[in-house]
Protein backbone atom coordinates (compact mmCIF):
# COMPACT_ATOMS: atom_id res chain seq x y z
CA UNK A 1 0.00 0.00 0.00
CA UNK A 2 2.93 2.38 -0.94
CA UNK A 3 2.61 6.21 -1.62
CA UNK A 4 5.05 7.85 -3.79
CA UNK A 5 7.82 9.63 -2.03
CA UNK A 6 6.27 13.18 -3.42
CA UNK A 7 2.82 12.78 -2.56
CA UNK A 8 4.22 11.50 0.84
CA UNK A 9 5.97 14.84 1.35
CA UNK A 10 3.51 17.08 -0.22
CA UNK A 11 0.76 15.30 2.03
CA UNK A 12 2.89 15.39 5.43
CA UNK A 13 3.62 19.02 4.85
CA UNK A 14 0.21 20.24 4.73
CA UNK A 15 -0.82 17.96 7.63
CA UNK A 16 2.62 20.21 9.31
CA UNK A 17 0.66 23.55 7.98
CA UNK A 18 -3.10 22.73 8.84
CA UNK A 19 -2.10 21.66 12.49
CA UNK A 20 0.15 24.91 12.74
CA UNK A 21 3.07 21.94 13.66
CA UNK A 22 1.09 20.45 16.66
CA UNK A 23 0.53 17.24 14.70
CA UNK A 24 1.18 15.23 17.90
CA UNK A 25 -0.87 17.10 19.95
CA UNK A 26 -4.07 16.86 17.82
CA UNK A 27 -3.99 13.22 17.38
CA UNK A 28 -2.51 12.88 21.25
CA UNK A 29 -5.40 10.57 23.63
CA UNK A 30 -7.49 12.13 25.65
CA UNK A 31 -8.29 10.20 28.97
CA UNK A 32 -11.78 10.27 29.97
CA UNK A 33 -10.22 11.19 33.58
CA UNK A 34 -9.30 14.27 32.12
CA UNK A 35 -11.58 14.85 29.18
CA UNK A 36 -14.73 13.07 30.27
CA UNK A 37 -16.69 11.38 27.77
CA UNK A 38 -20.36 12.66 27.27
CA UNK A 39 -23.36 10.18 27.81
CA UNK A 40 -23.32 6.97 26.47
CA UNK A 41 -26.17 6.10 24.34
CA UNK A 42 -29.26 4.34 26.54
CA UNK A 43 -29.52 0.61 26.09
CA UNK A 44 -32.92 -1.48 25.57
CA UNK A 45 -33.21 -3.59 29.09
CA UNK A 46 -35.62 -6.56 29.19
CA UNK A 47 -39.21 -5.65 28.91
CA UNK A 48 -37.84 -1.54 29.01
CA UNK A 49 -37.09 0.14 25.40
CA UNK A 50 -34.86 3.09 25.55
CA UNK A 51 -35.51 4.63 22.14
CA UNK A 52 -37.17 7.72 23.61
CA UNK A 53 -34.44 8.17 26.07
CA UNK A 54 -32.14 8.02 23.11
CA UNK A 55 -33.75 10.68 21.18
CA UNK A 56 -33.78 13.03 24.02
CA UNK A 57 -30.11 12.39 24.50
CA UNK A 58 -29.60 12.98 20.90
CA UNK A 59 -32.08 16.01 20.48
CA UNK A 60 -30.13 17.43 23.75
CA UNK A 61 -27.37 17.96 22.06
CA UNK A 62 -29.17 19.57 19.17
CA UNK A 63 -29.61 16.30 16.80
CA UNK A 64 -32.99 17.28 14.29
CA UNK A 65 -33.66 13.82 13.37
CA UNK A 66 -37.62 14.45 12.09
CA UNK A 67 -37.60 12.71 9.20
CA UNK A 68 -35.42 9.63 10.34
CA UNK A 69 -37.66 9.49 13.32
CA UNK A 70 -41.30 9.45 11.50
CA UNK A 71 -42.35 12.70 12.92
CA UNK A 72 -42.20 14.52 9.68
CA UNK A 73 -42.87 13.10 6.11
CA UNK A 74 -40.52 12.34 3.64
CA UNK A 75 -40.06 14.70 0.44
CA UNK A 76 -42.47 14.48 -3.07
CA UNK A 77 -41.31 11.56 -4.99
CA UNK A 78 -40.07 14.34 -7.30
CA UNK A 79 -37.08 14.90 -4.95
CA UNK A 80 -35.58 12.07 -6.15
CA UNK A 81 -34.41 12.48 -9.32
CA UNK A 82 -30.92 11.60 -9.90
CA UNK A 83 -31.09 9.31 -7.20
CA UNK A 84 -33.59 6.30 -8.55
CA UNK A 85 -35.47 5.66 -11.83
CA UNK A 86 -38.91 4.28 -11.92
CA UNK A 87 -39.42 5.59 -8.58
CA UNK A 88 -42.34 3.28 -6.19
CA UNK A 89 -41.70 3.33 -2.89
CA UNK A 90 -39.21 3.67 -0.19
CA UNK A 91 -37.24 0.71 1.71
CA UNK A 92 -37.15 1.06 5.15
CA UNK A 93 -34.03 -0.36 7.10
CA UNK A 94 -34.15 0.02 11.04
CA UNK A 95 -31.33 2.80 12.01
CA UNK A 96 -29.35 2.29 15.51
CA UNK A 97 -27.02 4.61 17.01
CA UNK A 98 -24.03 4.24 18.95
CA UNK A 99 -21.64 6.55 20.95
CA UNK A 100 -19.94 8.69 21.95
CA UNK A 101 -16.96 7.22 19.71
CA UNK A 102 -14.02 9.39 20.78
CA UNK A 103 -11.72 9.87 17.93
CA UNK A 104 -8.44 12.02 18.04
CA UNK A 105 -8.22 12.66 14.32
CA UNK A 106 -7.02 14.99 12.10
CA UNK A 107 -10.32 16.08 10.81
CA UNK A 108 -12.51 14.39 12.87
CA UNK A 109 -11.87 15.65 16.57
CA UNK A 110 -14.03 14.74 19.35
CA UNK A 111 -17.15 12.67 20.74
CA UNK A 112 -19.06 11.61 18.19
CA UNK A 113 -23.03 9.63 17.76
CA UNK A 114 -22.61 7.32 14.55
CA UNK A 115 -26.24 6.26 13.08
CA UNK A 116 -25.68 2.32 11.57
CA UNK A 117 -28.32 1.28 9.33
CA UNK A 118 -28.77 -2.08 9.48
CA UNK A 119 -30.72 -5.37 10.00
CA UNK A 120 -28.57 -7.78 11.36
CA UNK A 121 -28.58 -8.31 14.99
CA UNK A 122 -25.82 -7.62 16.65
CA UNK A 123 -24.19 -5.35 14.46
CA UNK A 124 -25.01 -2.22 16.62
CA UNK A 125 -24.04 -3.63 19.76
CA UNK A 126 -20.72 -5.03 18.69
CA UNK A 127 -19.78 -1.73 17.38
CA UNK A 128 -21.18 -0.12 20.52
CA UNK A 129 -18.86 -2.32 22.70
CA UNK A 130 -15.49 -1.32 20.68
CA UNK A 131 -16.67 2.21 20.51
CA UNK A 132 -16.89 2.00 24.41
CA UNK A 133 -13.66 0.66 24.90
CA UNK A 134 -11.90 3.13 22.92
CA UNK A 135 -13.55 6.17 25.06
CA UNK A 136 -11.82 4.39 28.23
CA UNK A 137 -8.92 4.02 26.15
CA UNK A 138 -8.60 8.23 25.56
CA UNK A 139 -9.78 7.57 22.72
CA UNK A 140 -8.54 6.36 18.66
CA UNK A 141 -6.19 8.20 16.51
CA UNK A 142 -7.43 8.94 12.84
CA UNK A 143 -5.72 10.15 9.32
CA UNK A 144 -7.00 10.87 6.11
CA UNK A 145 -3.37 10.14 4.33
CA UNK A 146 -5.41 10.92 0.69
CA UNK A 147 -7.94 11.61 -1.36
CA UNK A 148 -8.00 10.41 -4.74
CA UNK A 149 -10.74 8.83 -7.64
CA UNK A 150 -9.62 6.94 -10.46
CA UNK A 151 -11.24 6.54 -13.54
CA UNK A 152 -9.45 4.10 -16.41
CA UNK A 153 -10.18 4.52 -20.23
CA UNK A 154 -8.98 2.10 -22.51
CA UNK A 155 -7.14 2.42 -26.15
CA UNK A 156 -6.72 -0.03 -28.36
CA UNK A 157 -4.41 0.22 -31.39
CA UNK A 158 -2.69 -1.61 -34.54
CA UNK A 159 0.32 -2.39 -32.86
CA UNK A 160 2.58 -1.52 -29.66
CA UNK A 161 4.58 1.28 -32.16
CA UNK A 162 1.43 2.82 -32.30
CA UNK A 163 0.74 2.62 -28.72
CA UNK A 164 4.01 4.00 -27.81
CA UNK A 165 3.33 7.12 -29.37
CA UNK A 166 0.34 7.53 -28.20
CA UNK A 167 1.50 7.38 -24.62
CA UNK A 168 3.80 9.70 -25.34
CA UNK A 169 1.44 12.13 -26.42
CA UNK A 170 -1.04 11.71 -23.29
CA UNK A 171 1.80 12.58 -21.06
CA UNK A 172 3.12 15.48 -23.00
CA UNK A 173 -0.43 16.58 -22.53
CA UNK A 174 -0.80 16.39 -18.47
CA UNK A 175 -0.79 19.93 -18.38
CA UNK A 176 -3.55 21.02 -21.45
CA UNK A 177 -5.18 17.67 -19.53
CA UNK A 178 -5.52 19.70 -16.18
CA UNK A 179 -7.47 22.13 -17.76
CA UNK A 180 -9.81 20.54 -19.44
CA UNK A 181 -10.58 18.07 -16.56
CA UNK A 182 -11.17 21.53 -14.87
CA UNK A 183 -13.84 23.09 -17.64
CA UNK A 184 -15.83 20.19 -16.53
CA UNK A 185 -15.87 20.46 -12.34
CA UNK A 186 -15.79 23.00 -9.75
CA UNK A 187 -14.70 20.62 -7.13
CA UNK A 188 -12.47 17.97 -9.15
CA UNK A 189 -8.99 18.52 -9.60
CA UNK A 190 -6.70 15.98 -12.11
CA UNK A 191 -3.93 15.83 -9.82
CA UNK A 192 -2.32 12.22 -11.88
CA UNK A 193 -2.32 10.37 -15.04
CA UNK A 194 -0.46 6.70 -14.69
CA UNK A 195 0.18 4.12 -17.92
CA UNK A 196 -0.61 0.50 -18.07
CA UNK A 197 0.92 -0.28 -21.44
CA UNK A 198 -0.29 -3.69 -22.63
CA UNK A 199 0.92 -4.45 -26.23
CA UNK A 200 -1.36 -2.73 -28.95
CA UNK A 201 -3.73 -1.35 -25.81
CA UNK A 202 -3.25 1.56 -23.24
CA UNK A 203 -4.66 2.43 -20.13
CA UNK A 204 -4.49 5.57 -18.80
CA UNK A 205 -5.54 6.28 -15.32
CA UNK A 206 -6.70 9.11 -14.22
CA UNK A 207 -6.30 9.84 -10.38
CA UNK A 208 -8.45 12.74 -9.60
CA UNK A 209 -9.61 14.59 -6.00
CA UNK A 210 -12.62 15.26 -5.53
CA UNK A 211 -13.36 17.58 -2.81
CA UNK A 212 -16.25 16.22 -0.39
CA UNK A 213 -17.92 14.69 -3.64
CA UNK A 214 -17.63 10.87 -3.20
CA UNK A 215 -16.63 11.60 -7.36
CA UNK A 216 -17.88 9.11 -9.11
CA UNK A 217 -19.67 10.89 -11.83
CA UNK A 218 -17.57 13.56 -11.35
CA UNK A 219 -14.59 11.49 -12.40
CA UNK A 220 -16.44 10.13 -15.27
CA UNK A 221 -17.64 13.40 -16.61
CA UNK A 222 -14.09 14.67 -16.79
CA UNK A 223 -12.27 11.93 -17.56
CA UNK A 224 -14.69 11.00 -21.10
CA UNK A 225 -13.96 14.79 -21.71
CA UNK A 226 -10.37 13.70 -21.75
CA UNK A 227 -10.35 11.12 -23.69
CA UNK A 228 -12.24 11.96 -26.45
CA UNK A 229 -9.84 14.90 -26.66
CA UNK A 230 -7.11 12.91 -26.76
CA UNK A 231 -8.48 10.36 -29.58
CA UNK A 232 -9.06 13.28 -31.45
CA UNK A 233 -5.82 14.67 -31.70
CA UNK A 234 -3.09 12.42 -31.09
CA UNK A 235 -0.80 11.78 -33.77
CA UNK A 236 -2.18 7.89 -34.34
CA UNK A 237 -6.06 7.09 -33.47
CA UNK A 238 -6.70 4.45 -31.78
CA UNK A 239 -9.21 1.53 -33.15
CA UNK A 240 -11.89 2.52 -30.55
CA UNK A 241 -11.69 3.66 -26.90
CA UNK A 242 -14.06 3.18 -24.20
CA UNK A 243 -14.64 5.63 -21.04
CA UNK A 244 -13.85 2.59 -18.36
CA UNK A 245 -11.53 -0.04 -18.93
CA UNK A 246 -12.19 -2.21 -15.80
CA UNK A 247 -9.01 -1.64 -14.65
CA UNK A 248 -10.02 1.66 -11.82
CA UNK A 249 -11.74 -1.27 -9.20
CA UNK A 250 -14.60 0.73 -9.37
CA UNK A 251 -17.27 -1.34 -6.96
CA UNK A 252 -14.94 -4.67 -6.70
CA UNK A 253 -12.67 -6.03 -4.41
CA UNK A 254 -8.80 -6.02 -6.03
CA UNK A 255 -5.26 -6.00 -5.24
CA UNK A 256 -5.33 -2.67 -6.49
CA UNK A 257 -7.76 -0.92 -4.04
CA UNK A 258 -5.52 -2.57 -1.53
CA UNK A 259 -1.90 -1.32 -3.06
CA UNK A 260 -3.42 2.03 -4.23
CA UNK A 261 -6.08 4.51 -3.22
CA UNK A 262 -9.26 4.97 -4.67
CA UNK A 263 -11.15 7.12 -2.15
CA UNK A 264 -9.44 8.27 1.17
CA UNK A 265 -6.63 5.99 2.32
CA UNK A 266 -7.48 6.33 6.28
CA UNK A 267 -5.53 4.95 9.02
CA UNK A 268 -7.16 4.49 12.78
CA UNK A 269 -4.99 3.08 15.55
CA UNK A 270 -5.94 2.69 19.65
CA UNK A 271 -3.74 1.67 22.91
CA UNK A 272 -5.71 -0.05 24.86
CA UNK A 273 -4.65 -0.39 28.46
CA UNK A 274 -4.58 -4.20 29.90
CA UNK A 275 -7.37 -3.55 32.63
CA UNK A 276 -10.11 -2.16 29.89
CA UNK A 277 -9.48 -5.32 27.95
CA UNK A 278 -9.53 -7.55 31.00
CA UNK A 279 -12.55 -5.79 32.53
CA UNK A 280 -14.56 -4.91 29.30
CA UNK A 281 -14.04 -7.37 26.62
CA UNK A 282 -13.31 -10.24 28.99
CA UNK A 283 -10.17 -11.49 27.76
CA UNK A 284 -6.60 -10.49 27.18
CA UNK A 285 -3.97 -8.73 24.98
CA UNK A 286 -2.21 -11.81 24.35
CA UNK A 287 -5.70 -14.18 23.57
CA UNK A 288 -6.62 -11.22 20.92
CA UNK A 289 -3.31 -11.09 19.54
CA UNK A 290 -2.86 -14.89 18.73
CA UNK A 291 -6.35 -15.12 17.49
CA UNK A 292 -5.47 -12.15 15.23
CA UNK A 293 -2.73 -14.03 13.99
CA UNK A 294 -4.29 -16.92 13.01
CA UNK A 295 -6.82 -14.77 11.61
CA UNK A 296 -4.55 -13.69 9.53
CA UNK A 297 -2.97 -16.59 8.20
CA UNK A 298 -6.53 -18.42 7.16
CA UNK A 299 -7.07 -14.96 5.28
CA UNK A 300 -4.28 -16.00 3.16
CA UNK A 301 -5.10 -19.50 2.53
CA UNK A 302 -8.49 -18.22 1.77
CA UNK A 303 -7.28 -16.11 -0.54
CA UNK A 304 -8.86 -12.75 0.84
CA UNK A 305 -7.89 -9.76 -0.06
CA UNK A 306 -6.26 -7.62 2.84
CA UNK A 307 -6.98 -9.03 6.03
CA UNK A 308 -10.13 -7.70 8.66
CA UNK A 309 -12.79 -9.07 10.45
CA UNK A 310 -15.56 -7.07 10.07
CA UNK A 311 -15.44 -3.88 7.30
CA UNK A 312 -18.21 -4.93 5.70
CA UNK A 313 -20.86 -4.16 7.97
CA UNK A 314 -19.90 -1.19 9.80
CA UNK A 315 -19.05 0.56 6.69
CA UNK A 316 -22.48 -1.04 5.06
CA UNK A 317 -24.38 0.27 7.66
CA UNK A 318 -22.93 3.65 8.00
CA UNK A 319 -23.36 3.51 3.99
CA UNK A 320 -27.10 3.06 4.55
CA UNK A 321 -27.80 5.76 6.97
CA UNK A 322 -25.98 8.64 5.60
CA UNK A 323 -26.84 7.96 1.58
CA UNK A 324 -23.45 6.54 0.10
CA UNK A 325 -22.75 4.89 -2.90
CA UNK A 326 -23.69 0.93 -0.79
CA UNK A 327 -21.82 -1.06 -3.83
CA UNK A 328 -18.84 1.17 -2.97
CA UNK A 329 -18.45 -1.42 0.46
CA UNK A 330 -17.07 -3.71 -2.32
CA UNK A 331 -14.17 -1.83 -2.37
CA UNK A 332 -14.24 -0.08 1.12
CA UNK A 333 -13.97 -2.85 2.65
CA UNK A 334 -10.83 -4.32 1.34
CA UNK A 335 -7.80 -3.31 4.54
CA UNK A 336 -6.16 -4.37 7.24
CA UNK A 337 -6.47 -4.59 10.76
CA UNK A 338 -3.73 -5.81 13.57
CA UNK A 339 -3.80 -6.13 17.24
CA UNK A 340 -0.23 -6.23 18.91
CA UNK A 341 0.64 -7.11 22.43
CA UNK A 342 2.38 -3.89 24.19
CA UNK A 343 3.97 -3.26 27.58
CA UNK A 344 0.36 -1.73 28.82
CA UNK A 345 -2.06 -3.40 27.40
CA UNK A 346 -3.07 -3.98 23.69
CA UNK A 347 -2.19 -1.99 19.76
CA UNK A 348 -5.14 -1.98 17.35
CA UNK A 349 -4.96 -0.65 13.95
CA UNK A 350 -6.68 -0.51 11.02
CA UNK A 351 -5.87 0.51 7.20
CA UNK A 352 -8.77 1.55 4.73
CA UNK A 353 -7.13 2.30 1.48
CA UNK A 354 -9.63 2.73 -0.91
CA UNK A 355 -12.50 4.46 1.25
CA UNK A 356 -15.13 6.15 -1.16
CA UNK A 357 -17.34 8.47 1.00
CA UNK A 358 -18.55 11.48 0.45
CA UNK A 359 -20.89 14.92 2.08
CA UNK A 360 -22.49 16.48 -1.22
CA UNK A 361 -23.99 15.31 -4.13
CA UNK A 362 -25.44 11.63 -4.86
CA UNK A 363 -27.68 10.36 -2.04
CA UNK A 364 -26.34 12.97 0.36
CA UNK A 365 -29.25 15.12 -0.13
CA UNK A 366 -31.93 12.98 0.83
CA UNK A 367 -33.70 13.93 4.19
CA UNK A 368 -32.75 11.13 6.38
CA UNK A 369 -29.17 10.73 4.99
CA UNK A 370 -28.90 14.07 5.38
CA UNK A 371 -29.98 13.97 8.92
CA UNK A 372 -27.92 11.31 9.79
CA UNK A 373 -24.66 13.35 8.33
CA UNK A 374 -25.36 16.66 10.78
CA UNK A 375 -25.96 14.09 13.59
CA UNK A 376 -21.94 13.96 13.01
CA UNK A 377 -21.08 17.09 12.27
CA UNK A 378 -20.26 16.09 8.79
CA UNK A 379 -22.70 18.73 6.28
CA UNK A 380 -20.77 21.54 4.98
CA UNK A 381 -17.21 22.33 3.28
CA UNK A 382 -14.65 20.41 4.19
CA UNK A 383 -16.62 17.40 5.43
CA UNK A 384 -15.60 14.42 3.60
CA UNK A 385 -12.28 13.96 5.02
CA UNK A 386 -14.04 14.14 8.29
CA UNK A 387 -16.56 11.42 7.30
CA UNK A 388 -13.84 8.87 6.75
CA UNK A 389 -12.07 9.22 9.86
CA UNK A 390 -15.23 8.57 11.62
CA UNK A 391 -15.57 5.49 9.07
CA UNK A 392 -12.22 4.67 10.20
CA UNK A 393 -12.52 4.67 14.17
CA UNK A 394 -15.82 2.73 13.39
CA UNK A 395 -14.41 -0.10 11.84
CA UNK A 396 -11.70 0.14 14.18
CA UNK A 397 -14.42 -0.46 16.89
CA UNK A 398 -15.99 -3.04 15.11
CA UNK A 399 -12.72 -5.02 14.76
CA UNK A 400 -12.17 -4.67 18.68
CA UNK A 401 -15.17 -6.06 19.74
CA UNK A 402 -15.24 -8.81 17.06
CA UNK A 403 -11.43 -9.77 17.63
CA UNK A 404 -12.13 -10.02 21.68
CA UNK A 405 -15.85 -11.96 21.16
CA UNK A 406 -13.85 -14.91 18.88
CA UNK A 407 -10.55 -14.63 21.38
CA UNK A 408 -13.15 -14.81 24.00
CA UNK A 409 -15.60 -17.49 23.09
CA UNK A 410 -18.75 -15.49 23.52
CA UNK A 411 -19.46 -14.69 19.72
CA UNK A 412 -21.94 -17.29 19.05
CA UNK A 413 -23.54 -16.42 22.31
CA UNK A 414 -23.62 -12.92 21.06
CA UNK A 415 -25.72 -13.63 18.17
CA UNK A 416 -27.59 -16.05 19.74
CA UNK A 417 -29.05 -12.95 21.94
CA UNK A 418 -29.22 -10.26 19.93
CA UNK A 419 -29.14 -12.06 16.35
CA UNK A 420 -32.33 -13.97 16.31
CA UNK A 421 -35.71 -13.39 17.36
CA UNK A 422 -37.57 -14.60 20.21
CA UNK A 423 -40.71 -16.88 19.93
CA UNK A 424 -42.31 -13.94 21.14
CA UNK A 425 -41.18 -11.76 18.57
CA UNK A 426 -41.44 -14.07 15.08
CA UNK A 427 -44.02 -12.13 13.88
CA UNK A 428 -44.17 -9.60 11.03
CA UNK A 429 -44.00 -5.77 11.76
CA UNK A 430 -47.13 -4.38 11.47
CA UNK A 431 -48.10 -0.91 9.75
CA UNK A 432 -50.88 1.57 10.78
CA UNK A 433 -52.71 3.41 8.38
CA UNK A 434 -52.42 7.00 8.77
C-alpha cells in the first residue's frame, strides 16, 4: 500500500501547515479522567425500550432527526431524481445509534453519535462495545493520508509502435489535460495520469480529487472529456476507446484498491490499556493477539484480499444511513487490521485504502441521509475527510469487539441474543394506516 515519495511529502507538509506543527498534539489521547466522555447512548433492558431516552439524549445535544424518526414526512417523490429511476416506494431499514466514539483525528476531533443502518442483529451492539472501549482508552487516533478517484479509459491500437506514441502524447499533454478536466468540475482537480501499457492497448488512469464529492460521476464526466480529446488529436487514433476499462476497481474487491487509493486511504490506531481489555471485553492482549494471527494466516489460505474481520458491515451500515454509494463497500472494505501485544495493554490498527465516502452530491441530499450526516457534524465544506475518519474509528471499533468476542468465546452467544428473534417476537411488523 505504498505512496510515492512526493505525494508522501507534499501530504505530510500540509498535515505540518493545517495543524500549525502540533501534529502530535491533535492526534494525542485524551483520557476520559481528564476529558470526560459525554453520555453513552441508553440501552434497551428486558421488557424496558430506551428509544425515547435516546432521542432526548440525541435532540439534547441539538440532533434534528424528524424525518429519520417518523415525525415529519418524507419529500415528493419528485425529490428524487438523480437518485432512482422508476421511482415506487421507499425501503425502510431500522437505524441504531451508537456513541460517543471518541476519535483524536485529524479532521474528525471529538465525541461523536454514529447512526448504523442495518438489519442484522448484533451489528449495533458489537460496534457499541469497541466504541466504548476506545472512550476508556482516551480515545482512537485517525488520518485521512489521501484523497484520490480513479477513472481508467482504454485504447486499443494496430500495434505496440502505435501505442508508444500515443503514450507519449497523453503525457506530453498532463498539463492542457488539467485544464480541461477543470472546464468540466468545480470541485475535481486531475492531480495524476499513470500508464498501463499492454501491447497494442493503453490504459491511462486518471487519479483525480474530488473535494467532499464521493466523485464518481464527477470522475467520469471529466475523464470521457479527456479522452475523447485525446483520440481526437493524437498523432495515431486508436481503433476505438471506451470511457472505463475495468481496470479503476470501481465497486470490486482487487489487489489494487488494496496497493493504491481509490477514495481516502485512512488509518485508525488505539492503545488499549490491559485492565479495559480484562474488565470490558473479557479477555486479554495476548488471547486477541494470537487469534489475530491466526486470523490472519486463514485470510491467506483463503485467498482474501487484505486481512479484517468485520469492514463490511460497519461501513455497510454507515453507507445506509448517511446515503453513500452501498456497492462502494465492495471496495471499502478491502484493509487491514492488527492487534499487537504492548507493555500496557493492547495496539489496534486498522488501514482503509480505498474508502469512497462522500458529504455532497449523490444520495447525500436525501432527508434522512442528510440527517444522519449533521448528527456527526459532517454537512458543509470540508466534510468528507471528516466522514472517513469517523468510518475509520468505526471499523476500528468493530474489529475490537469482534477480535475479543472470537478470542473470547462469547461470539456465538452474542448472536444467539441479539441475532435472532424470540418466539415472542417471530411475527411480522405491522403498519398503521395514517
Amino acid at each position: 500500500m505504498p505512496i510515492s515519495r512526493t505525494i508522501a511529502r507534499d501530504r505530510l507538509a500540509a498535515i505540518r501547515r493545517q495543524t500549525e506543527g502540533a501534529f502530535g498534539a491533535r492526534l494525542g489521547p485524551r483520557p476520559p479522567c481528564e476529558a470526560p466522555l459525554p453520555p453513552a447512548i441508553p440501552r434497551d433492558r428486558e421488557g424496558r425500550p430506551a428509544r425515547a431516552e435516546r432521542l432526548a439524549l440525541l435532540a439534547a445535544r441539538g440532533a434534528a432527526l424528524d424525518v429519520l424518526t417518523g415525525e415529519r414526512t418524507v419529500v415528493p417523490p419528485d425529490a428524487f431524481q438523480g437518485n432512482v429511476e422508476n421511482f415506487i416506494g421507499m425501503a425502510q431499514v431500522p437505524v441504531g445509534v451508537i456513541g460517543p466514539l471518541r476519535i483524536n483525528g485529524l479532521h474528525a476531533h471529538g465525541d461523536f453519535y454514529v447512526p448504523l443502518a442495518t438489519t442484522e442483529g448484533a451489528l449495533v451492539a458489537s460496534h457499541a462495545r469497541g466504541a466504548a472501549v476506545i472512550g476508556r482508552s482516551g480515545g482512537a487516533r485517525s488520518l485521512c493520508v489521501l484523497q484520490r478517484v480513479t477513472r481508467a479509459p482504454l485504447f486499443r491500437f494496430r500495434d505496440l509502435i502505435e501505442a508508444g506514441a500515443f503514450i507519449a502524447y497523453a503525457v506530453d499533454s498532463f498539463v492542457e489535460l488539467q485544464a480541461r478536466a477543470a472546464e468540466t468540475t468545480d470541485h475535481g482537480r486531475l492531480e495524476d495520469l499513470r500508464i498501463h501499457w499492454d501491447g497494442n492497448l493503453v490504459y491511462l488512469l486518471f487519479d483525480f480529487s474530488t473535494g467532499d464529492a464521493a466523485g464518481q460521476n464527477m470522475v467520469t464526466i471529466a475523464t470521457d472529456r479527456l479522452a475523447a480529446h485525446l483520440a481526437e488529436t493524437a498523432p495515431v487514433r486508436p481503433a476505438y476507446w471506451t470511457v472505463e476499462s475495468n481496470l479503476s476497481g470501481d465497486k470490486k474487491a482487487s489487489i489494487l484498491a488494496l496497493q493504491h487509493v481509490r477514495g481516502h486511504r485512512v488509518l485508525a490506531e488505539v492503545e488499549i490499556p490491559r485492565a479495559v481489555v480484562e474488565d470490558n471485553l473479557h479477555t486479554t492482549p495476548e488471547a486477541m493477539a494470537a487469534c489475530g494471527r491466526d486470523a490472519l494466516m486463514a485470510a491467506s489460505q483463503a485467498g482474501t484480499i487484505g486481512a479484517q474481520g468485520q469492514f463490511a458491515n460497519g461501513l455497510t451500515a454507515l453507507f445506509i444511513a448517511c446515503g453513500q454509494d452501498v456497492a462502494c463497500v465492495a471496495e471499502a472494505a478491502v484493509g487491514t487490521s492488527r492487534f499487537e501485544v504492548t507493555a500496557d495493554g493492547l495496539y489496534a490498527a486498522v488501514c482503509l485504502p480505498s474508502l469512497i465516502v462522500g458529504t455532497v452530491g449523490g444520495g447525500t441530499g436525501l432527508p434522512t441521509a442528510r440527517e444522519c450526516l449533521a448528527l456527526m457534524g459532517c454537512v458543509g465544506d470540508g466534510t468528507a475527510s471528516k466522514l472517513a475518519e469517523i468510518a475509520a474509528v468505526l471499523v476500528l471499533a468493530g474489529e475490537i469487539s469482534i477480535g475479543a468476542a472470537l478470542a473470547s468465546g462469547t461470539f456465538t452467544r452474542a448472536h444467539a441474543t441479539l441475532g435472532r428473534k424470540r418466539p415472542s417476537d417471530a411475527r411480522e411488523a405491522t403498519c398503521v394506516a395514517k
